[in-house]
Protein backbone atom coordinates (compact mmCIF):
# COMPACT_ATOMS: atom_id res chain seq x y z
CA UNK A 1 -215.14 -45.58 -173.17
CA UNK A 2 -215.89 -42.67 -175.50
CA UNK A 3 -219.55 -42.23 -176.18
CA UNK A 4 -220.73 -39.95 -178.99
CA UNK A 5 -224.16 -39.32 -179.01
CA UNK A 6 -226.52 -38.52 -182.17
CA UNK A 7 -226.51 -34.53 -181.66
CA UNK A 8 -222.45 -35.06 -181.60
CA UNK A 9 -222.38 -37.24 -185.11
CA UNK A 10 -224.80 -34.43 -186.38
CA UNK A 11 -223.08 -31.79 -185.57
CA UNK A 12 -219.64 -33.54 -186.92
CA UNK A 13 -221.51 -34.64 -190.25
CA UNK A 14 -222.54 -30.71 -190.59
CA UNK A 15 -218.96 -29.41 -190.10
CA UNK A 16 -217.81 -31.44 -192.30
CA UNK A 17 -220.05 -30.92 -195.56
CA UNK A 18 -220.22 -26.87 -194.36
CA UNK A 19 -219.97 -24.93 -197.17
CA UNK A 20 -216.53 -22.19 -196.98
CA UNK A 21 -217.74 -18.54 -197.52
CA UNK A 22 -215.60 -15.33 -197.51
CA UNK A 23 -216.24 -13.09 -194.67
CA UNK A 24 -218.14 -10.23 -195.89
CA UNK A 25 -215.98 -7.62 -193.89
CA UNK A 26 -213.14 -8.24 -196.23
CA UNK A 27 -214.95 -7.34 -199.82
CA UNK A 28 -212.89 -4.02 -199.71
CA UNK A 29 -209.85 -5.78 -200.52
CA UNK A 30 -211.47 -8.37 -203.18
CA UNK A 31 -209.41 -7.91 -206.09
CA UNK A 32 -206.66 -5.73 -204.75
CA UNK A 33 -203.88 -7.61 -205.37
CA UNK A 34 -201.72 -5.76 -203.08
CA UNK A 35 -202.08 -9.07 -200.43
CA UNK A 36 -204.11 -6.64 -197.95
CA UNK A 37 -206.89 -9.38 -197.86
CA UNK A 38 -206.81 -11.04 -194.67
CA UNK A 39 -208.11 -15.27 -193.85
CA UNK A 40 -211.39 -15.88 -194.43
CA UNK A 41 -211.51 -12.92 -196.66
CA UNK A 42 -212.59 -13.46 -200.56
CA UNK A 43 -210.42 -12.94 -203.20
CA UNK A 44 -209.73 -13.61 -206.97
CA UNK A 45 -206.14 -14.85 -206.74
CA UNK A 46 -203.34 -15.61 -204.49
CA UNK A 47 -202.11 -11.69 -204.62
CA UNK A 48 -204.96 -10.78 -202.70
CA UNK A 49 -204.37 -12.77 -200.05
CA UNK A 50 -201.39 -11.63 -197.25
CA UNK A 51 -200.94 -14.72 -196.34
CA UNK A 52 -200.45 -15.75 -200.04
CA UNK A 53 -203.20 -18.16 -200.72
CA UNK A 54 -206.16 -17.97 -202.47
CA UNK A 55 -207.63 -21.88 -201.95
CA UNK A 56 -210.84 -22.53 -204.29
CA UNK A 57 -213.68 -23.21 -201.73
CA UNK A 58 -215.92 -24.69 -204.47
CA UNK A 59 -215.36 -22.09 -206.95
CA UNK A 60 -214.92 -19.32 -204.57
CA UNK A 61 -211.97 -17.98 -203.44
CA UNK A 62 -211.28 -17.77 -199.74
CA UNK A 63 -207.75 -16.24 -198.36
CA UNK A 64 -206.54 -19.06 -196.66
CA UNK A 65 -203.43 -20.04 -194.51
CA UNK A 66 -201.19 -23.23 -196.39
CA UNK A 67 -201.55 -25.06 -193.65
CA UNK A 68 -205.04 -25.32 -193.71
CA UNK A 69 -205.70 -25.02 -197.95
CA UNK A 70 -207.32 -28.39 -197.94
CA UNK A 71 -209.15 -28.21 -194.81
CA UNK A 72 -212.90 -27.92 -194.62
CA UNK A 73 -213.30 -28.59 -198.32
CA UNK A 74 -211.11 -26.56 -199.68
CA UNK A 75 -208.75 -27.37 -202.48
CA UNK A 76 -205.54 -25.72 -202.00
CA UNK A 77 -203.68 -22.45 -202.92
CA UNK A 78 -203.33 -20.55 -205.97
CA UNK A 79 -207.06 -20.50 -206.65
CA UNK A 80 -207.84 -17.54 -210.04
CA UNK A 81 -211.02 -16.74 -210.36
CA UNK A 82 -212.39 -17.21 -213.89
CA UNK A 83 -214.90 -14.70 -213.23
CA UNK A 84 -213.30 -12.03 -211.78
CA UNK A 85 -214.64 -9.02 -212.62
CA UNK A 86 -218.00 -10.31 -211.62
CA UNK A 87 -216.26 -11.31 -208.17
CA UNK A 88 -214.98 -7.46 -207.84
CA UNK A 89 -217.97 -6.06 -208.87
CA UNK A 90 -220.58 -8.25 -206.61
CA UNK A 91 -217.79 -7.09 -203.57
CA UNK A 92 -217.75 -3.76 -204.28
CA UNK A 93 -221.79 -3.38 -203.76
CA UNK A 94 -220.89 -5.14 -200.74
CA UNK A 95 -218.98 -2.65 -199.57
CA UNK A 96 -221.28 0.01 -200.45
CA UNK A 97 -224.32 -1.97 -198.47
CA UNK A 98 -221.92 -1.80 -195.69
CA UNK A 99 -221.21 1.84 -195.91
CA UNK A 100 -217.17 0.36 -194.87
């Protein structure tokens, strides 16, 4: 008998709705288009990514393996960001507040 308890269905119900973000470490290669952007990194279209997906995370773009461009609400490859140069900009300050 499998028992989940309320702290389990929580912490299911929280995965589940968590919102994607792109890892912060990556805003160096936000806009490249050279595919140096690694998963989990952000980026403004699939050439960013080296995996060669860009899935829209809810109007973000998050470099993404195919296999998993749907999970975790995400809605699949060949995401282009309509505002890209605000994207590129915002990840460039990034990278200066990192000093990387």
């Amino acid at each position: 008998m499998i028992r989940l308890t309320l702290a389990a269905l929580l912490t299911l119900a929280l995965t589940a709705t968590a919102q994607i973000t792109p890892n912060n470490a990556g805003a160096r290669n936000v806009g490249s288009g050279n595919g140096s952007q690694f998963i989990t990194g952000g980026c403004v279209n699939d050439a960013d990514c080296g995996s060669g997906c860009c899935a829209d995370a809810s109007g973000v773009g998050v470099c993404s393996a195919e296999a998993a461009q749907f999970q975790n609400g995400k809605n699949g490859c060949g995401f282009v960001d309509p505002n890209a140069a605000a994207t590129i900009a915002a990840a460039q300050a990034q990278v200066e507040r990192q000093g990387f």
